[in-house]
Each structure stands twice: as C-alpha cells, then as structure tokens.
N, C-alpha and C. Protein backbone atom coordinates (compact mmCIF):
# COMPACT_ATOMS: atom_id res chain seq x y z
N UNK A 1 125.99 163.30 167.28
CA UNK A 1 126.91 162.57 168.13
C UNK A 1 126.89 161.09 167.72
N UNK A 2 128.49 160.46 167.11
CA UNK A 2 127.85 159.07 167.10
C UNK A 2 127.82 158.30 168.06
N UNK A 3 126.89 157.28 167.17
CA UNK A 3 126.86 155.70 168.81
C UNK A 3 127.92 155.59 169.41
N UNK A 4 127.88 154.92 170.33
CA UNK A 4 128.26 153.65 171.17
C UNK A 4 129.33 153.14 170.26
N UNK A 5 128.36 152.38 169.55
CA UNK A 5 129.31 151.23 168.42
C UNK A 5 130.26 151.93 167.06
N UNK A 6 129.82 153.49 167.30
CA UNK A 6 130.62 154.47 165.97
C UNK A 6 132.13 154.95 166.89
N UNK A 7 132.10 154.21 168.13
CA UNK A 7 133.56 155.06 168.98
C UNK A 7 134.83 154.27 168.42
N UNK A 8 136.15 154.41 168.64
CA UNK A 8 137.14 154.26 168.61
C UNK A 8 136.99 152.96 169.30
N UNK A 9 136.59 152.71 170.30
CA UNK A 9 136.37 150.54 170.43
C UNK A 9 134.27 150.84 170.13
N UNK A 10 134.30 150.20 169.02
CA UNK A 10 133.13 150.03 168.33
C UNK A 10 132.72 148.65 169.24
N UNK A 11 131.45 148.23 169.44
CA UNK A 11 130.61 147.44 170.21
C UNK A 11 129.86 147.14 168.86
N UNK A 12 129.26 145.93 169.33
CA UNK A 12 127.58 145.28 168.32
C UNK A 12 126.55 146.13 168.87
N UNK A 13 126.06 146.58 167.94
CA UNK A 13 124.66 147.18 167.66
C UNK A 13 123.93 146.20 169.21
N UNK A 14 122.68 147.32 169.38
CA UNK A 14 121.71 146.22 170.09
C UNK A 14 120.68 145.67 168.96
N UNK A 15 120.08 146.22 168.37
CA UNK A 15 119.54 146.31 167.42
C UNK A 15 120.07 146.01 166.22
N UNK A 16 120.52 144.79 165.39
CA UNK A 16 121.24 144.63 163.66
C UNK A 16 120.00 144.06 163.34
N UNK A 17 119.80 144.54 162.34
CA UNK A 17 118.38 144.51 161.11
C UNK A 17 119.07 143.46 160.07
N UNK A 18 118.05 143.35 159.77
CA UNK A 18 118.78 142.11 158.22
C UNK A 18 119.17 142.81 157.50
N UNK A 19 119.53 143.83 156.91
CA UNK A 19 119.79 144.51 155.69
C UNK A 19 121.81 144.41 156.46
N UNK A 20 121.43 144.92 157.64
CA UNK A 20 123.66 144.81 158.43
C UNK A 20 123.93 143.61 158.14
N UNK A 21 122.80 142.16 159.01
CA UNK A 21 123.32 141.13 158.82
C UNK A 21 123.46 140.78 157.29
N UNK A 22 123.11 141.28 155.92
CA UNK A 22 123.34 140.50 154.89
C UNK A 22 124.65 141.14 154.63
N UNK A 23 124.61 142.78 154.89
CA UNK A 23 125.98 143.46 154.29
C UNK A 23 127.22 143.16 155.10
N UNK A 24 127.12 142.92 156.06
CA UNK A 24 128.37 142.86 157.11
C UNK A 24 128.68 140.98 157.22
N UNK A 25 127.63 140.59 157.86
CA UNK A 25 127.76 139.20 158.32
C UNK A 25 127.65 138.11 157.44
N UNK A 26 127.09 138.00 156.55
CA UNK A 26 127.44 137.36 155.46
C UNK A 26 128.30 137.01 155.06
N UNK A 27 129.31 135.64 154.88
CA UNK A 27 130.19 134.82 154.61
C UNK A 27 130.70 135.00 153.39
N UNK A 28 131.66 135.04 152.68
CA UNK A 28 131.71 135.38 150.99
C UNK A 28 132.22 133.51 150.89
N UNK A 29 132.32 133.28 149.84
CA UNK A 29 132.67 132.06 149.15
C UNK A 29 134.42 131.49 149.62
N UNK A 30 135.02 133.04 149.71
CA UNK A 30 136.33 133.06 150.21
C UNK A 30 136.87 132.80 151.16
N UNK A 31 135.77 133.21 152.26
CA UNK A 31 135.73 133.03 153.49
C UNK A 31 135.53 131.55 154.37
N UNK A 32 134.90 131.30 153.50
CA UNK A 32 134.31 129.58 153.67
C UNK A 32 135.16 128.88 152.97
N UNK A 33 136.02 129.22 152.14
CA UNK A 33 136.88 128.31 151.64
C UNK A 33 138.18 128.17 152.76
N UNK A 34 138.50 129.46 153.06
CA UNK A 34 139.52 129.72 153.89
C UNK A 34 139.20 128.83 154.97
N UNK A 35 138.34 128.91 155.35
CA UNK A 35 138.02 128.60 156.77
C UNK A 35 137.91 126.77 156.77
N UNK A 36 137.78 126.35 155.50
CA UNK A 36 137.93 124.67 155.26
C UNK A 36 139.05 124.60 155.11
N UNK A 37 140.11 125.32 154.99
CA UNK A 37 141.88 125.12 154.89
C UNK A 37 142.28 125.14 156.50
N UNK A 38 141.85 126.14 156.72
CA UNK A 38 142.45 126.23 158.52
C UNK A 38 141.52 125.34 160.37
N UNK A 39 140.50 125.01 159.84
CA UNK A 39 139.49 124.57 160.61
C UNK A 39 139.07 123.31 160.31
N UNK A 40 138.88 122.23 161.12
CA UNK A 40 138.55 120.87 160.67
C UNK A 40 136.91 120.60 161.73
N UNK A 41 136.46 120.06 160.68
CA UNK A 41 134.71 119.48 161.77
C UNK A 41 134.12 121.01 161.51
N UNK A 42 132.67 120.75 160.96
CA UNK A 42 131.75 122.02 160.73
C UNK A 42 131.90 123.10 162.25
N UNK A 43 132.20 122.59 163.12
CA UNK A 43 131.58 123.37 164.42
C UNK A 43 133.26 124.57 164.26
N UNK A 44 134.30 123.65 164.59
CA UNK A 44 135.31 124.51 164.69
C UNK A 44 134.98 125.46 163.57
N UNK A 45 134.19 125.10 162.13
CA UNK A 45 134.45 126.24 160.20
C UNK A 45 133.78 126.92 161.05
N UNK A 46 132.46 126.64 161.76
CA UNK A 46 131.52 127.99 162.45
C UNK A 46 132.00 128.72 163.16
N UNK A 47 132.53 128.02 164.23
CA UNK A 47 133.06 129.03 165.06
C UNK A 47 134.33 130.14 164.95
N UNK A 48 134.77 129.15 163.21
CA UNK A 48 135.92 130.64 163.20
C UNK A 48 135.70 131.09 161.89
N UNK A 49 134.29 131.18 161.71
CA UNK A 49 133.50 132.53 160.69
C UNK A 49 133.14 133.59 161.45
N UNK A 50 132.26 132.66 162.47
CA UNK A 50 131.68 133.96 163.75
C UNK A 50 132.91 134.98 164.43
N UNK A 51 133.62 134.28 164.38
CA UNK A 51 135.07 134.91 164.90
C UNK A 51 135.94 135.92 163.82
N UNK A 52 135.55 135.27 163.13
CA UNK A 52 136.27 136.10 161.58
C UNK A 52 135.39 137.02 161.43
N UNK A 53 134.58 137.00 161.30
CA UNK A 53 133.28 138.04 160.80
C UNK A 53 133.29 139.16 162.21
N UNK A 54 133.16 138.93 163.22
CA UNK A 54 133.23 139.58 164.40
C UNK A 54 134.51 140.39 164.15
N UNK A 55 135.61 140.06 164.04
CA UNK A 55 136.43 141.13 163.82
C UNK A 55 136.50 141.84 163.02
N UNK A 56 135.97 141.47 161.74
CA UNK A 56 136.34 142.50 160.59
C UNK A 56 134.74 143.55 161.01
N UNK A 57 134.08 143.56 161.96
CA UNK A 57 133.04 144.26 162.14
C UNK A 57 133.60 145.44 163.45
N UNK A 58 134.36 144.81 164.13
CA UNK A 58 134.71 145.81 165.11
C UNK A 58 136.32 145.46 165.36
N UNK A 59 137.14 145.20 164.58
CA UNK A 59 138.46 145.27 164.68
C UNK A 59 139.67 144.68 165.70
N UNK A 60 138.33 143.59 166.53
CA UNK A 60 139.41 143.01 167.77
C UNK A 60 138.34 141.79 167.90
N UNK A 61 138.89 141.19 168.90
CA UNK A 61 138.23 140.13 168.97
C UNK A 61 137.34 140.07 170.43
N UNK A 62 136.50 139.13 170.39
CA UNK A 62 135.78 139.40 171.38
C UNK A 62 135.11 138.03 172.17
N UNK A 63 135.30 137.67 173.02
CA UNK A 63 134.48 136.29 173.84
C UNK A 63 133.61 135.91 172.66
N UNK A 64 132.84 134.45 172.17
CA UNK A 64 132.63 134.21 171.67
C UNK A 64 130.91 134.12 172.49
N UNK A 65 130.99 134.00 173.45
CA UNK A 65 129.87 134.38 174.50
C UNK A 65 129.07 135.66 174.34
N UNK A 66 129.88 136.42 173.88
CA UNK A 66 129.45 138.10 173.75
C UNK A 66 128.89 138.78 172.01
N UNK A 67 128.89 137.41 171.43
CA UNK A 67 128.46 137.75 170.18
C UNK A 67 127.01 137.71 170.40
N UNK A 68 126.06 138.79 170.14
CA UNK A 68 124.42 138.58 169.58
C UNK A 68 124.24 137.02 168.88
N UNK A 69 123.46 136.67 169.38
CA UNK A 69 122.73 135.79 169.11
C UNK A 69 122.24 135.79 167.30
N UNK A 70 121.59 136.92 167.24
CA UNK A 70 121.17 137.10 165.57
C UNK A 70 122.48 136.75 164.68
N UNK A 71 123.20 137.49 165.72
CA UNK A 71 125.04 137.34 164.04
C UNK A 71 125.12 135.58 164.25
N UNK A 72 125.46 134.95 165.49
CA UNK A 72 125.65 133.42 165.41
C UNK A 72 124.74 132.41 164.35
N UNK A 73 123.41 132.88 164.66
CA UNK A 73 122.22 132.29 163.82
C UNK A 73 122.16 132.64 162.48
N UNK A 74 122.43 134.11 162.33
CA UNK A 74 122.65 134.13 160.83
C UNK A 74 123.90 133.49 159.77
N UNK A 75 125.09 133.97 160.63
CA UNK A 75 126.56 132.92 159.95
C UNK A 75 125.74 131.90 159.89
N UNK A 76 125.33 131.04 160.82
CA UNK A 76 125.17 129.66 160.91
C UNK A 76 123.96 128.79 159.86
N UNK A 77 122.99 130.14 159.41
CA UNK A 77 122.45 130.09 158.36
C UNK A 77 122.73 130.16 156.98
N UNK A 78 123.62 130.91 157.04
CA UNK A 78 124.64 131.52 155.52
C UNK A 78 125.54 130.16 155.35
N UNK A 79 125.59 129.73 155.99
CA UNK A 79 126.89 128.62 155.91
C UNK A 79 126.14 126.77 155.98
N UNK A 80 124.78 126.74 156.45
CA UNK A 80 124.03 125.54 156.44
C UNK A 80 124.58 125.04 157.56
N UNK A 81 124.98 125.32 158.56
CA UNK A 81 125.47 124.64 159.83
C UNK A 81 123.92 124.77 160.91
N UNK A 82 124.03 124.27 161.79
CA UNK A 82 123.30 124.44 162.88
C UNK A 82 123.55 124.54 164.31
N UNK A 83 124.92 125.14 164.21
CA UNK A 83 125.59 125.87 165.71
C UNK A 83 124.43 126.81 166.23
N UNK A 84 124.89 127.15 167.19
CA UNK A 84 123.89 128.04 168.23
C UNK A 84 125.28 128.65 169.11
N UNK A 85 124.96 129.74 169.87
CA UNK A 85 125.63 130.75 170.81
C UNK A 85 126.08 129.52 172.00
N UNK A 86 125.07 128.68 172.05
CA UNK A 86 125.29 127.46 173.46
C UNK A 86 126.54 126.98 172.75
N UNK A 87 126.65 126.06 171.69
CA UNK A 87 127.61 125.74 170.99
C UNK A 87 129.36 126.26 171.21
N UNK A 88 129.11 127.57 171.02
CA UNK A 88 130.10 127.81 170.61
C UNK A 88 131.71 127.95 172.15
C-alpha cells in the first residue's frame, strides 16, 4: 500500500533523509540562475527556490509555513543564504 505522500495529493515525507534532500531538493545552477532573473534581494531568490523546489516535489503549491524545516535549511544551505522557516 503506498504512503501518504505516494497518493494522488502527495504530502512531505515526515521523515526526508539526506540522500531525498540531495536528489530532490537540491538547487541546479539553472535554477539559481532563474531565480536571479525573476527575484530581487537574497531572501525573496530563497524564498522562491523553496517554493520552486516544493512544487516540483509535490505538484502544487503549498503555505510556505508548511514546508519542513530540513527542506528550508537545506535550500538555504545549497544556495549560501541564511533564511530560516521564521524568515520566510
């Protein structure tokens, strides 16, 4: 039977291990470029990676409140920013 997060509206894991966060959440070069064309000031590039990345993980968008903590901290690591979940 799959998860929770394997249904037709997929949810975040409770549990993402580093091996999801490097394959899934991880920023590509493209992504960060994009996101310096459409977004001005590091906080807005963060907050619309976490946002970008959040959807292409479960296909809609979601309160920015309701993202895990680990995915915020890790974008925010991948990218050299120092946003936090309070932040956003």
């Amino acid at each position: 039977m799959p998860g929770m997060h394997e249904t037709v509206y997929p949810r975040f894991k409770s549990n993402i291990y580093e091996k999801e966060l490097n394959d899934t959440y991880t920023p590509t070069q493209e992504e960060i470029k994009f996101s310096q064309k459409v977004a001005r000031g590091y906080k807005l590039k963060t907050c619309f990676i976490i946002m970008l990345k959040s959807f292409q993980r479960l296909g809609y968008f979601v309160a920015p409140i309701n993202i895990p903590q680990t995915i915020v901290q890790h974008i925010s690591k991948a990218i050299n920013s120092s946003i936090s979940s309070v932040d956003i």
